[in-house]
C-alpha atoms as a PDB file:
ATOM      1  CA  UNK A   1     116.632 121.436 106.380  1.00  0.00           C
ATOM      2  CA  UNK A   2     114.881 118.232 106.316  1.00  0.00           C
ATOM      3  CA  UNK A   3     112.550 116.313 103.433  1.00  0.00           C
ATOM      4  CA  UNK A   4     111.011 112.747 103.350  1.00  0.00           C
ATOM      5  CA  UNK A   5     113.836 111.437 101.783  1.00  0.00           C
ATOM      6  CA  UNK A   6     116.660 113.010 104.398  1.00  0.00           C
ATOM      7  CA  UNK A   7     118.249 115.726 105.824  1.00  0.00           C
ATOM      8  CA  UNK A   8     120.669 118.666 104.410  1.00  0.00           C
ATOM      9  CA  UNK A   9     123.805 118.951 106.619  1.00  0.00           C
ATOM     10  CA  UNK A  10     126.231 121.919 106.683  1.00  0.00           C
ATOM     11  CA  UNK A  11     129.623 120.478 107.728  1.00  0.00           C
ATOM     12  CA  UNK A  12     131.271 123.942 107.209  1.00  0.00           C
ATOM     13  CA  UNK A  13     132.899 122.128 103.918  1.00  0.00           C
ATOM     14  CA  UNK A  14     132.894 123.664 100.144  1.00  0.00           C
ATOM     15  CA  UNK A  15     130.291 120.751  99.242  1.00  0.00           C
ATOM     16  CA  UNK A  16     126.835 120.153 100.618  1.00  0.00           C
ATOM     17  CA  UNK A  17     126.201 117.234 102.699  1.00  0.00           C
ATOM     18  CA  UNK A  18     123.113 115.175 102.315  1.00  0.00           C
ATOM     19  CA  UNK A  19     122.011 111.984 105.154  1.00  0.00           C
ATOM     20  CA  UNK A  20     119.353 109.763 103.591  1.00  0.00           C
ATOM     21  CA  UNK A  21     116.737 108.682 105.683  1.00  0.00           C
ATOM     22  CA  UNK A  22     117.861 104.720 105.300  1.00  0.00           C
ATOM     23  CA  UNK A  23     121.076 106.429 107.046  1.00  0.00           C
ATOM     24  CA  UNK A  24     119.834 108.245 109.822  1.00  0.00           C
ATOM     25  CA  UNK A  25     119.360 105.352 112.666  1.00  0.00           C
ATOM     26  CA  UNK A  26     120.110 101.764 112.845  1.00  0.00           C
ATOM     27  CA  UNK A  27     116.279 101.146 113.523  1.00  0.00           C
ATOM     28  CA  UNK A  28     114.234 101.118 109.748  1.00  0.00           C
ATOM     29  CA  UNK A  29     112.437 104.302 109.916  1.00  0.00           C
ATOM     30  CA  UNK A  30     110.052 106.231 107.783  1.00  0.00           C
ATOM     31  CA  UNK A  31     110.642 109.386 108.622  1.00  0.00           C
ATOM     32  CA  UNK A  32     113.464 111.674 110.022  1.00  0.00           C
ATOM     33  CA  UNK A  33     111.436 112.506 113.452  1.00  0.00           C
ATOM     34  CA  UNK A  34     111.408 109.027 114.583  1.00  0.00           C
ATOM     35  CA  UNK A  35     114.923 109.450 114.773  1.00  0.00           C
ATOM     36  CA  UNK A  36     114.839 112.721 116.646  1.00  0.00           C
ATOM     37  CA  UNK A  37     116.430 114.932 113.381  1.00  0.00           C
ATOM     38  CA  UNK A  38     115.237 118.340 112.965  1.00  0.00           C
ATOM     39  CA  UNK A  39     116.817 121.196 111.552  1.00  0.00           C
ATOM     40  CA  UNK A  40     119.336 123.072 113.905  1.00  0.00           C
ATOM     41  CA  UNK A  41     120.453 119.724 115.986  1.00  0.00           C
ATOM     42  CA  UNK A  42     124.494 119.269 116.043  1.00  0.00           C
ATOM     43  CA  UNK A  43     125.606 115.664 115.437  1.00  0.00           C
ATOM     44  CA  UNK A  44     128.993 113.866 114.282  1.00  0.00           C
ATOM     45  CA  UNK A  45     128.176 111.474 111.213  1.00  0.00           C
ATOM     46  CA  UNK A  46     130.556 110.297 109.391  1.00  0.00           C
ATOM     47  CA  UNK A  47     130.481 110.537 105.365  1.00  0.00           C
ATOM     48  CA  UNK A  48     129.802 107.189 103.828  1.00  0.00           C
ATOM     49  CA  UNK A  49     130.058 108.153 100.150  1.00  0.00           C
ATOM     50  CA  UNK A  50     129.408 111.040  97.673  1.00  0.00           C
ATOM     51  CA  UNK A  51     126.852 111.721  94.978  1.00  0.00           C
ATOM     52  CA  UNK A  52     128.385 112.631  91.455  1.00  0.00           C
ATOM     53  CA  UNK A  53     125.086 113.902  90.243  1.00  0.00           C
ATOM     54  CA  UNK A  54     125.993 117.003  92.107  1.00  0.00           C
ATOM     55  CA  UNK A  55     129.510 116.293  93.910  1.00  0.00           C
ATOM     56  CA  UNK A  56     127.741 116.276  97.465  1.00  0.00           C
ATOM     57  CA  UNK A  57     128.588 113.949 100.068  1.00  0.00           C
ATOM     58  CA  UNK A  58     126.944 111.622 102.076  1.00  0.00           C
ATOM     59  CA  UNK A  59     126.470 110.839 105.589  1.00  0.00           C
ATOM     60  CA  UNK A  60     125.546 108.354 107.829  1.00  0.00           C
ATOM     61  CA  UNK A  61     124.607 108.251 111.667  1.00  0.00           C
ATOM     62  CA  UNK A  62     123.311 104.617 111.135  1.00  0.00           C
ATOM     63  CA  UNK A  63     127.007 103.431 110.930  1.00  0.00           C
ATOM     64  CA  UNK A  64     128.500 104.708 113.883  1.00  0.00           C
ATOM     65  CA  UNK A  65     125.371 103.466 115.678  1.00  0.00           C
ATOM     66  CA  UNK A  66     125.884  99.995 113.984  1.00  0.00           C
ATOM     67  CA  UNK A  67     129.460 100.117 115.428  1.00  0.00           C
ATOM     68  CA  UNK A  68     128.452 101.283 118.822  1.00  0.00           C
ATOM     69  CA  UNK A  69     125.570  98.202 119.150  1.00  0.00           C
ATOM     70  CA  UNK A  70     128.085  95.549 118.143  1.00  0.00           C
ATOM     71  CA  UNK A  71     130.690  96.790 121.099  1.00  0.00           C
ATOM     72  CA  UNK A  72     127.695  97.108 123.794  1.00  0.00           C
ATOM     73  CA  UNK A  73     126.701  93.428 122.496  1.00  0.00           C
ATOM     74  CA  UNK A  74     130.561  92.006 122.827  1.00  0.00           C
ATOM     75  CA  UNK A  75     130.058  93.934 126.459  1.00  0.00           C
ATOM     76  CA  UNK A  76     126.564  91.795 127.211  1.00  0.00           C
ATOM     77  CA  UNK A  77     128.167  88.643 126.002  1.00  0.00           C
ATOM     78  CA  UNK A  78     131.316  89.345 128.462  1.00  0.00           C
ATOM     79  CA  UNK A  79     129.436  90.145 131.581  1.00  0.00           C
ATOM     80  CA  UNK A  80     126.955  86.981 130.678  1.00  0.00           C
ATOM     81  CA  UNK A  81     123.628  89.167 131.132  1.00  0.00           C
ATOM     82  CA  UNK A  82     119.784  88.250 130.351  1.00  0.00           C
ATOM     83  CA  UNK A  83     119.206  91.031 127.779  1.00  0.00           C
ATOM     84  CA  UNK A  84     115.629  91.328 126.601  1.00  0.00           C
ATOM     85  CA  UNK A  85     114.880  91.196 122.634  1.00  0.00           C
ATOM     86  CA  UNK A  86     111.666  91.485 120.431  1.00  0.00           C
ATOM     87  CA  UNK A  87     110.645  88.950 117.996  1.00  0.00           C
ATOM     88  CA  UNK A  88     110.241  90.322 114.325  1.00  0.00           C
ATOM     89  CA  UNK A  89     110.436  87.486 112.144  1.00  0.00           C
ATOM     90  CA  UNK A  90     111.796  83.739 112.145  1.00  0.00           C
ATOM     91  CA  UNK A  91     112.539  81.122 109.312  1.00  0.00           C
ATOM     92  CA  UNK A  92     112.276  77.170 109.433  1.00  0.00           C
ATOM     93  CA  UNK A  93     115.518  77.526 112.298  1.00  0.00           C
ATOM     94  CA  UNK A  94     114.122  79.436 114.482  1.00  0.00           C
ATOM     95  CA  UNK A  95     112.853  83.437 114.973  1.00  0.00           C
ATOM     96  CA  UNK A  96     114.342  86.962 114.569  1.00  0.00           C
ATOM     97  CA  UNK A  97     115.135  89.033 117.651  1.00  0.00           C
ATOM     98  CA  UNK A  98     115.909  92.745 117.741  1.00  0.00           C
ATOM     99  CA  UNK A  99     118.698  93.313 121.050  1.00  0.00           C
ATOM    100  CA  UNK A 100     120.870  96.747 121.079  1.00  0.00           C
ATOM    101  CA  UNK A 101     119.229  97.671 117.417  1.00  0.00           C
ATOM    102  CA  UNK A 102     120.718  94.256 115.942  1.00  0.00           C
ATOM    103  CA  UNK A 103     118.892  91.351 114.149  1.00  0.00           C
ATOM    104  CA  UNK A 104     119.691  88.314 116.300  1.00  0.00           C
ATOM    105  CA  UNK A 105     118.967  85.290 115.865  1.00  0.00           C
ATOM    106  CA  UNK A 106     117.185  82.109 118.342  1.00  0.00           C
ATOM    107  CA  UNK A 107     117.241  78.604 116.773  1.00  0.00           C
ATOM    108  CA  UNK A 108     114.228  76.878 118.018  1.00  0.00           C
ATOM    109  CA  UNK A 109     116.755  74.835 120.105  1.00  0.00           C
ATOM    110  CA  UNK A 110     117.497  77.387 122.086  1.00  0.00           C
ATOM    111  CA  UNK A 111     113.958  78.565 122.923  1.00  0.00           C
ATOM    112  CA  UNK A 112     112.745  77.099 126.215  1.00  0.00           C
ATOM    113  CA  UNK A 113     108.792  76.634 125.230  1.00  0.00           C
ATOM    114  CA  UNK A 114     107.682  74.836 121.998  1.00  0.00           C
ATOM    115  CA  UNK A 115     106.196  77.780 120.200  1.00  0.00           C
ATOM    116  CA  UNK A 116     106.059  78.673 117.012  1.00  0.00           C
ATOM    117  CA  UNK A 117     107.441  81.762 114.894  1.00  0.00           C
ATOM    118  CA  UNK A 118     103.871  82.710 114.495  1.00  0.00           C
ATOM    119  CA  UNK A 119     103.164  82.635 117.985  1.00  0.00           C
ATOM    120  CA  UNK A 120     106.379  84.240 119.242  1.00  0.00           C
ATOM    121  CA  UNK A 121     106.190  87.390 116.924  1.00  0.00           C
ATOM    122  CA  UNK A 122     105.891  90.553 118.258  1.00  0.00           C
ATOM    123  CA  UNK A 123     106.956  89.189 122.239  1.00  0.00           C
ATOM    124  CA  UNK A 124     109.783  89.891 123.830  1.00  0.00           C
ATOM    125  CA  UNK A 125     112.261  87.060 125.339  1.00  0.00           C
ATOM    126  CA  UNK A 126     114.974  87.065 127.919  1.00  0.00           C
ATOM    127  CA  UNK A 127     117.931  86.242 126.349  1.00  0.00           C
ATOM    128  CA  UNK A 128     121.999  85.355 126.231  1.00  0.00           C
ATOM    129  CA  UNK A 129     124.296  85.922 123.805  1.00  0.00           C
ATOM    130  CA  UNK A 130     125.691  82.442 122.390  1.00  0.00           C
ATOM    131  CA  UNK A 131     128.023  83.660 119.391  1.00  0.00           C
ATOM    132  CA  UNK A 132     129.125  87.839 118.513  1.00  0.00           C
ATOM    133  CA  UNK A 133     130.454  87.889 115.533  1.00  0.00           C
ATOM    134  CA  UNK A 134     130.221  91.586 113.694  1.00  0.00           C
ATOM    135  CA  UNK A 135     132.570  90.709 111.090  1.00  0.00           C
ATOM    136  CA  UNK A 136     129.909  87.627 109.626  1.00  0.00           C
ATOM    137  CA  UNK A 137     127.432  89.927 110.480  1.00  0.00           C
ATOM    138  CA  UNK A 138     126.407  87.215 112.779  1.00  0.00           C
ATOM    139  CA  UNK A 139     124.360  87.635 116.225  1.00  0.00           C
ATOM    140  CA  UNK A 140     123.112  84.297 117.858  1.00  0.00           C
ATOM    141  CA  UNK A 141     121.602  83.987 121.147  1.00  0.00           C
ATOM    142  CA  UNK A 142     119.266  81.829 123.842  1.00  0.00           C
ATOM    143  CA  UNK A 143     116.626  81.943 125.507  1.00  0.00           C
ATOM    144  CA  UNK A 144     116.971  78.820 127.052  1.00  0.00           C
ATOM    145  CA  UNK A 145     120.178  80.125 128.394  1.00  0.00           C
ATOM    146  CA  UNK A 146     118.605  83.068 129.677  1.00  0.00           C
ATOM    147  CA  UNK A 147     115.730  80.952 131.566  1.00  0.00           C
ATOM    148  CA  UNK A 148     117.984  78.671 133.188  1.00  0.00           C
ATOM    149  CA  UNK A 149     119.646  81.001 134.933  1.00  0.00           C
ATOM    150  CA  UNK A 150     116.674  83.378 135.733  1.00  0.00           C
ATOM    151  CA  UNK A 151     115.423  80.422 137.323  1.00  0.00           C
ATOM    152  CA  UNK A 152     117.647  79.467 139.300  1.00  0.00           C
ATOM    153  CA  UNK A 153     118.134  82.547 141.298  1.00  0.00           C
ATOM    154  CA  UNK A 154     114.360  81.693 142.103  1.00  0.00           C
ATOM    155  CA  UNK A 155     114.623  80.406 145.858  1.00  0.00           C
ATOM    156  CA  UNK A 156     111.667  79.781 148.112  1.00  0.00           C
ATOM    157  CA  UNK A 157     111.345  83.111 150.138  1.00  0.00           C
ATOM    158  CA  UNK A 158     113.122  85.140 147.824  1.00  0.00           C
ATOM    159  CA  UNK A 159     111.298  88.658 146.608  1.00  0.00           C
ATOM    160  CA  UNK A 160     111.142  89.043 143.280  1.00  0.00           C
ATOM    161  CA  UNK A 161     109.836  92.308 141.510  1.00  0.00           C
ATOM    162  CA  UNK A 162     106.925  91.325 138.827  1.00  0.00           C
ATOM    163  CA  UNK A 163     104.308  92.361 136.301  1.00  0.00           C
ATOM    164  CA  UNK A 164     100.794  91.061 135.881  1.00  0.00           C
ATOM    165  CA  UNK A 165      99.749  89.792 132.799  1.00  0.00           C
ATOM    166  CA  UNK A 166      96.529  88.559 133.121  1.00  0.00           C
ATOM    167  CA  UNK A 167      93.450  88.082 135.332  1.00  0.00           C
ATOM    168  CA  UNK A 168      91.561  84.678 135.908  1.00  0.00           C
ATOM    169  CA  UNK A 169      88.615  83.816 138.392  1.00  0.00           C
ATOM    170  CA  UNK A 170      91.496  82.018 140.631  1.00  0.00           C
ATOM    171  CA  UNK A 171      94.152  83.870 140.201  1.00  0.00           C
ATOM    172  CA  UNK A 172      96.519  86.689 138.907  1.00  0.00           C
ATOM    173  CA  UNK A 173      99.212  85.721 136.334  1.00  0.00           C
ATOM    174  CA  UNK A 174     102.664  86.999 137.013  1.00  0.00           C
ATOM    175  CA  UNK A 175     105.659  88.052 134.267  1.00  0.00           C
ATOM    176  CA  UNK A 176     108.918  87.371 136.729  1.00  0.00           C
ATOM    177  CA  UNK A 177     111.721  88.460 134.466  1.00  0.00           C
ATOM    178  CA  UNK A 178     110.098  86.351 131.462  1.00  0.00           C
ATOM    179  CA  UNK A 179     108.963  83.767 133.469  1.00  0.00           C
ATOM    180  CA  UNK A 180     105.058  83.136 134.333  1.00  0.00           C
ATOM    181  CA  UNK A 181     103.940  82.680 137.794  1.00  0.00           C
ATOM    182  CA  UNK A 182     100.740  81.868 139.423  1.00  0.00           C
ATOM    183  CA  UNK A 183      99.643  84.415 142.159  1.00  0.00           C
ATOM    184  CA  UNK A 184      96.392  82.403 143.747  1.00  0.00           C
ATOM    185  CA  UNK A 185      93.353  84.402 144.725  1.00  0.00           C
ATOM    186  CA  UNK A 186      93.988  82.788 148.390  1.00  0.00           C
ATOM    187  CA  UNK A 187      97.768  84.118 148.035  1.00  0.00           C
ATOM    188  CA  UNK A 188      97.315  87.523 147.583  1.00  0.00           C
ATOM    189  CA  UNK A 189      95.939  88.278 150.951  1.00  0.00           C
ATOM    190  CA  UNK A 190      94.835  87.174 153.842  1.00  0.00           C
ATOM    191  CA  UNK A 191      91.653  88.918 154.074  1.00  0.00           C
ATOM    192  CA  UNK A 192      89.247  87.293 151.382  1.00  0.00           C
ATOM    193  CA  UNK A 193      89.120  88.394 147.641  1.00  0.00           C
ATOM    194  CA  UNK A 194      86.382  87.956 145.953  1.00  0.00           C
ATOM    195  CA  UNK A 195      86.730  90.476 143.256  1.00  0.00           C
ATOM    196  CA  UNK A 196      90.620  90.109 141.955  1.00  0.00           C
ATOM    197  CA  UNK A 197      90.337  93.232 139.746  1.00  0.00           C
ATOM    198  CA  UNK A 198      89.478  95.354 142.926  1.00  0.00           C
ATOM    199  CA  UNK A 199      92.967  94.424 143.804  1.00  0.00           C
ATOM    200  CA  UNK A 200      95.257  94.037 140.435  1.00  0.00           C
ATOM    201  CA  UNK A 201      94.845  95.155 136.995  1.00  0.00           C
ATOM    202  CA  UNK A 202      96.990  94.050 133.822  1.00  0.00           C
ATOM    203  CA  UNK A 203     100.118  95.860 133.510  1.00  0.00           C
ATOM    204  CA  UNK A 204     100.208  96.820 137.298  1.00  0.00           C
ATOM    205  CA  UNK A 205     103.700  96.481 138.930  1.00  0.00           C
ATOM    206  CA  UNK A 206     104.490  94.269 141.860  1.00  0.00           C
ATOM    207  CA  UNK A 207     106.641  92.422 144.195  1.00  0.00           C
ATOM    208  CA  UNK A 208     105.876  88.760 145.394  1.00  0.00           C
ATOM    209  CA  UNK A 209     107.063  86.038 147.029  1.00  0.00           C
ATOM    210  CA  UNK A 210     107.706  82.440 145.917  1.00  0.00           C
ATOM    211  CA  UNK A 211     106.112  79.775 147.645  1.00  0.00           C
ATOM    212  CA  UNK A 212     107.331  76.992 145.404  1.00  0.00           C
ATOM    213  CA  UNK A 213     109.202  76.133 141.996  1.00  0.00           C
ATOM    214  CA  UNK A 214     108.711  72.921 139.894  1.00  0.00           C
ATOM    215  CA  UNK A 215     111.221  72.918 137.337  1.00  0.00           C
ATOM    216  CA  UNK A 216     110.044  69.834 135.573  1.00  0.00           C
ATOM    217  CA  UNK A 217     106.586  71.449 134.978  1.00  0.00           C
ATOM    218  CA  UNK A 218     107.661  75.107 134.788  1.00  0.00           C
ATOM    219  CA  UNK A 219     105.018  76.096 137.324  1.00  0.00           C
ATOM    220  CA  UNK A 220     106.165  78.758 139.976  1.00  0.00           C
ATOM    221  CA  UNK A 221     103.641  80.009 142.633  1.00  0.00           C
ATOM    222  CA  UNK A 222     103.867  83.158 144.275  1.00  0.00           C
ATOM    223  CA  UNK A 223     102.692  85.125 147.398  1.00  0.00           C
ATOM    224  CA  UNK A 224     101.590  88.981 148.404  1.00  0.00           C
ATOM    225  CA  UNK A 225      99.645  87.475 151.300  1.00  0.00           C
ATOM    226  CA  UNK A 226     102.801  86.341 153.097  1.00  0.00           C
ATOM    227  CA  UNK A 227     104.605  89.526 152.631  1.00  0.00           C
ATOM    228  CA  UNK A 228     101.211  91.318 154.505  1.00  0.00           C
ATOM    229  CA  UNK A 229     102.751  93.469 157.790  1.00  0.00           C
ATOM    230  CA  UNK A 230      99.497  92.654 158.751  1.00  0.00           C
ATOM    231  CA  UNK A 231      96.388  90.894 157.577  1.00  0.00           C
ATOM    232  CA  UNK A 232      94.610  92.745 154.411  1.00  0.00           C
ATOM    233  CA  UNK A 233      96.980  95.275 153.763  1.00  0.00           C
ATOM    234  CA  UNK A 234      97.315  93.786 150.407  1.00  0.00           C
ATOM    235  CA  UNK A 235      93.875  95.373 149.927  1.00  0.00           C
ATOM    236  CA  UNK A 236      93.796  98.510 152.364  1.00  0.00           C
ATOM    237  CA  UNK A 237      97.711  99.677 151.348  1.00  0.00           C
ATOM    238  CA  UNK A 238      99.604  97.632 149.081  1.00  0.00           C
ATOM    239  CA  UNK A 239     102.115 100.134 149.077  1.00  0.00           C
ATOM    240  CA  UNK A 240     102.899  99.682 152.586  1.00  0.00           C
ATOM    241  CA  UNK A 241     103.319  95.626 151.602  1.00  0.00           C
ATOM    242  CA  UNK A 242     105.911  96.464 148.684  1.00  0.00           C
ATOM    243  CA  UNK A 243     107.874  98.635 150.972  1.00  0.00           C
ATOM    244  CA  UNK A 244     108.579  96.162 153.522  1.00  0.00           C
ATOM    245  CA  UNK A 245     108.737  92.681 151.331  1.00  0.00           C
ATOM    246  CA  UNK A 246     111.798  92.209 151.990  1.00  0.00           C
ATOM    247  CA  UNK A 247     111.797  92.048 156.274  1.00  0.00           C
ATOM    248  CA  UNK A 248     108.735  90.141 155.762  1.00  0.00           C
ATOM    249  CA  UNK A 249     110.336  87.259 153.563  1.00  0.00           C
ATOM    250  CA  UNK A 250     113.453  87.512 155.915  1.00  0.00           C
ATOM    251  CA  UNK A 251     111.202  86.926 158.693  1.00  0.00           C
ATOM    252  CA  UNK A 252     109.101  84.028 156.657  1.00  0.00           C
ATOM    253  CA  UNK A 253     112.479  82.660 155.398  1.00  0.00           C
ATOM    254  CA  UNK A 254     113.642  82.545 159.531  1.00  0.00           C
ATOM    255  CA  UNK A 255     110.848  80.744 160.824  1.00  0.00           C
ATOM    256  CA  UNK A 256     110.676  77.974 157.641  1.00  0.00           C
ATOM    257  CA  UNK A 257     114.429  77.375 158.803  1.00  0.00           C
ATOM    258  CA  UNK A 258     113.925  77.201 162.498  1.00  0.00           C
ATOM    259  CA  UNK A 259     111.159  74.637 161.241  1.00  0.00           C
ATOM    260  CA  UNK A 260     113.149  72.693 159.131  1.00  0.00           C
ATOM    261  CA  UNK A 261     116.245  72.218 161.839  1.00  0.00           C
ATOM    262  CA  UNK A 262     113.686  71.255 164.370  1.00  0.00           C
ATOM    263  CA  UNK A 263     112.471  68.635 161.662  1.00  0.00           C
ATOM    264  CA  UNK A 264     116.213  67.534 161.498  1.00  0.00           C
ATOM    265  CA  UNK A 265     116.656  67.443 165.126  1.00  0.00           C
ATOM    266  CA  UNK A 266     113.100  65.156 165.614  1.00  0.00           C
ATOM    267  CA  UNK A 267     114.246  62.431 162.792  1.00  0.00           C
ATOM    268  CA  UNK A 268     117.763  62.098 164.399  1.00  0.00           C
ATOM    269  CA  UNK A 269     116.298  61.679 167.844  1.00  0.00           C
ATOM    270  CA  UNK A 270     114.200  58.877 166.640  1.00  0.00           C
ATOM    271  CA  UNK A 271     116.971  57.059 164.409  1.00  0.00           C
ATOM    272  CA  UNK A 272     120.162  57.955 166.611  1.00  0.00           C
ATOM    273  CA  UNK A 273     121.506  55.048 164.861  1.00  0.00           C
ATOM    274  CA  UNK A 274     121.110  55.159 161.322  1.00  0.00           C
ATOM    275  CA  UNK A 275     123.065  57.116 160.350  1.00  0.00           C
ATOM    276  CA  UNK A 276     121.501  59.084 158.389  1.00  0.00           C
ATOM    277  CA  UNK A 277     122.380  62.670 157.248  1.00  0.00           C
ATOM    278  CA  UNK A 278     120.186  65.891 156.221  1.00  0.00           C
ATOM    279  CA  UNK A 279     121.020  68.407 153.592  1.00  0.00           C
ATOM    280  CA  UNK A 280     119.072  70.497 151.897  1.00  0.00           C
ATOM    281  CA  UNK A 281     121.996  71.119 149.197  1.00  0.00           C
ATOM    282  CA  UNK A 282     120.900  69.828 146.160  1.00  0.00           C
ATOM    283  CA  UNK A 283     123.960  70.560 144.158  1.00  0.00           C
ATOM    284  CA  UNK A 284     124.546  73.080 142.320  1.00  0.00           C
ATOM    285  CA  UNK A 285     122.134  73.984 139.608  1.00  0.00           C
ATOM    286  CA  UNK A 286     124.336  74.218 135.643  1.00  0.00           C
ATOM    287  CA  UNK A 287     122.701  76.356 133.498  1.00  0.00           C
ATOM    288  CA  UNK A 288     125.716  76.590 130.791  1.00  0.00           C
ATOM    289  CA  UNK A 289     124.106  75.262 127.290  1.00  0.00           C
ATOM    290  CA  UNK A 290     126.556  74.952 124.560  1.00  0.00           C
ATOM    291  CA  UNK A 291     126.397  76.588 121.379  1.00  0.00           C
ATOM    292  CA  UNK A 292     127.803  72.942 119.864  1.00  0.00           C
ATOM    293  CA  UNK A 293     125.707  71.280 117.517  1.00  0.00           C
ATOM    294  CA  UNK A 294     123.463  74.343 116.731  1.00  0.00           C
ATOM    295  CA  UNK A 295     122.451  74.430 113.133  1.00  0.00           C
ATOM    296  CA  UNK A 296     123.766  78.064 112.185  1.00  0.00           C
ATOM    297  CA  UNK A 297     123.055  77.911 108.634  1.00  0.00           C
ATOM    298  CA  UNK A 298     119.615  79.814 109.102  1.00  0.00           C
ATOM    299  CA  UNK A 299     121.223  82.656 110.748  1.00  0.00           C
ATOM    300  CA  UNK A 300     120.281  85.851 109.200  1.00  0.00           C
ATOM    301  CA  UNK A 301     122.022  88.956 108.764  1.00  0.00           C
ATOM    302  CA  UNK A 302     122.328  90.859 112.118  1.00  0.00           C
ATOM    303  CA  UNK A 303     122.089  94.124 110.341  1.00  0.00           C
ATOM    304  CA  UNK A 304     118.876  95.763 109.468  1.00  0.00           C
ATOM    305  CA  UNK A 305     119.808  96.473 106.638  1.00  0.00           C
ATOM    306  CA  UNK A 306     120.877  92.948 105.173  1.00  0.00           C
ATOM    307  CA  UNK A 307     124.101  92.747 106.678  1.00  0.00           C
ATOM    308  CA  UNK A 308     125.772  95.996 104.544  1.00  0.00           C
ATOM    309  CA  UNK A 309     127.261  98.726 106.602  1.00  0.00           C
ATOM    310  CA  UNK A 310     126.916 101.000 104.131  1.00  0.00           C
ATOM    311  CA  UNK A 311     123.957 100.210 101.470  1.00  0.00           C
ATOM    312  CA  UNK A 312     124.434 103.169  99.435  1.00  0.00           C
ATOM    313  CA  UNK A 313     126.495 102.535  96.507  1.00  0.00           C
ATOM    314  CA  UNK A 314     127.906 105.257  93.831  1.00  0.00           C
END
């Protein structure tokens, strides 16, 4: 059976078994049904304690899941992945980010645009793990880690797979894996727009090209228009223009190059003696950002519950 306060467990033992609510997930919960417990589910918990009011024991799924979360984030850290975390708090050092049910923490160093903790709460940011540490209790991570790397797998003519966030008289903003991008009304097809809510809404699901990428400024712009099999489908069947992106950016991608080596082949015609040498390699784009010099000292618990495993004390 189940009351606001927990749940009654038979373990087929001589003593009762009781799981208090603060017990039943790593998330802070209210009430048992948030975590999915009702009476007649089978689950292995393992017994944390025991009450000598009454000689009953007690349980815990929240530390097995606490266990679990610190493996999958010693995983994440190993494979180097962009995780994505919500912001729930910060202090002077930085904000709070929940990532696999842990409390993690971003110094403001590592944040790539000069929010505040105000103004970050309740987002979520791509992310990399800088420092797992379970037995400190101790989760750090990036998110300018996370954005250097995102973008630099951006590459003019590459198809990226996008979100729109917002709607303005000349344009549609884009989320592209945390990063903002500019779809122009004169972009998104080639037939005329006039009315860009007749073709996107907030929250609708994309995929666009990218025309161009200033790092310095953080500005990306983005096409649908070039990724059209043909001329207003963006409008008529947008579908249709998601389905073949890709062999339409291959195809855009082919003809920029063919452009660019006839470029190359135009200059050295004209300066046959200069000596001079084309590339297009700009060298290679280093996106590692050392944990050195961060100021740790802020970093909170990465346990909900204050960094103890098991808060329940007899």
């Amino acid at each position: 059976m189940t009351d606001n306060n927990g749940a009654l467990v038979d373990i087929t033992a001589k003593s009762s078994a009781y799981l208090p609510v603060q017990e039943a997930s790593i998330h802070r919960i209210k009430r048992l049904e948030e975590a999915g417990i009702v009476p007649g589910m089978r689950e292995e918990f393992v017994i944390i304690g025991e009450n000598e009011a009454d000689d009953s024991l007690i349980l815990s799924l929240r530390s097995i899941q606490y266990e679990l979360a610190w493996e999958r984030c010693r995983q994440l850290q190993a494979e180097d992945v962009i995780v994505k975390g919500k912001v729930v708090g910060g202090n002077k050092g930085g904000v709070v980010a929940v990532v696999e049910g842990l409390r993690g923490f971003v110094p403001f160093s590592q944040i790539s645009s000069k929010s505040t903790a105000e103004e970050l709460l309740d987002k979520e940011l791509p992310l990399k793990f800088v420092d797992v540490e379970e037995e400190q209790s101790r989760l750090v991570l990036s998110n300018r880690k996370a954005m250097a790397d995102s973008q630099a797998q951006l590459g003019i003519g590459s198809v990226v797979a996008g979100t729109v966030q917002s709607l303005k008289p000349y344009g549609a903003f884009i989320d592209i894996g945390g990063i903002n991008g500019l779809l122009h009304v004169s972009q998104i097809s080639h037939d005329r727009v006039s009315d860009i809510s007749t073709v996107l809404q907030p929250g609708d699901t994309l995929k666009v090209m990218i025309l161009s990428h200033d790092r310095e400024r953080g500005r990306v712009s983005l096409s649908t228009k070039k990724l059209e099999p043909t001329p207003g489908d963006m409008i008529r069947n947008p579908k249709l223009v998601f389905e073949k992106a890709e062999e339409m950016a291959q195809t855009f991608r082919q003809r920029i190059a063919q452009a660019e080596a006839m470029a190359r082949a135009d200059m050295l015609r004209f300066q046959p003696e200069s000596g001079l040498t084309l590339s297009s390699d700009l060298g290679p784009h280093n996106s590692d950002l050392h944990a050195e010099g961060l100021d740790l000292s802020d970093v909170p618990p990465a346990d909900e519950s204050d960094g103890r495993k098991n808060p329940i004390e007899f």
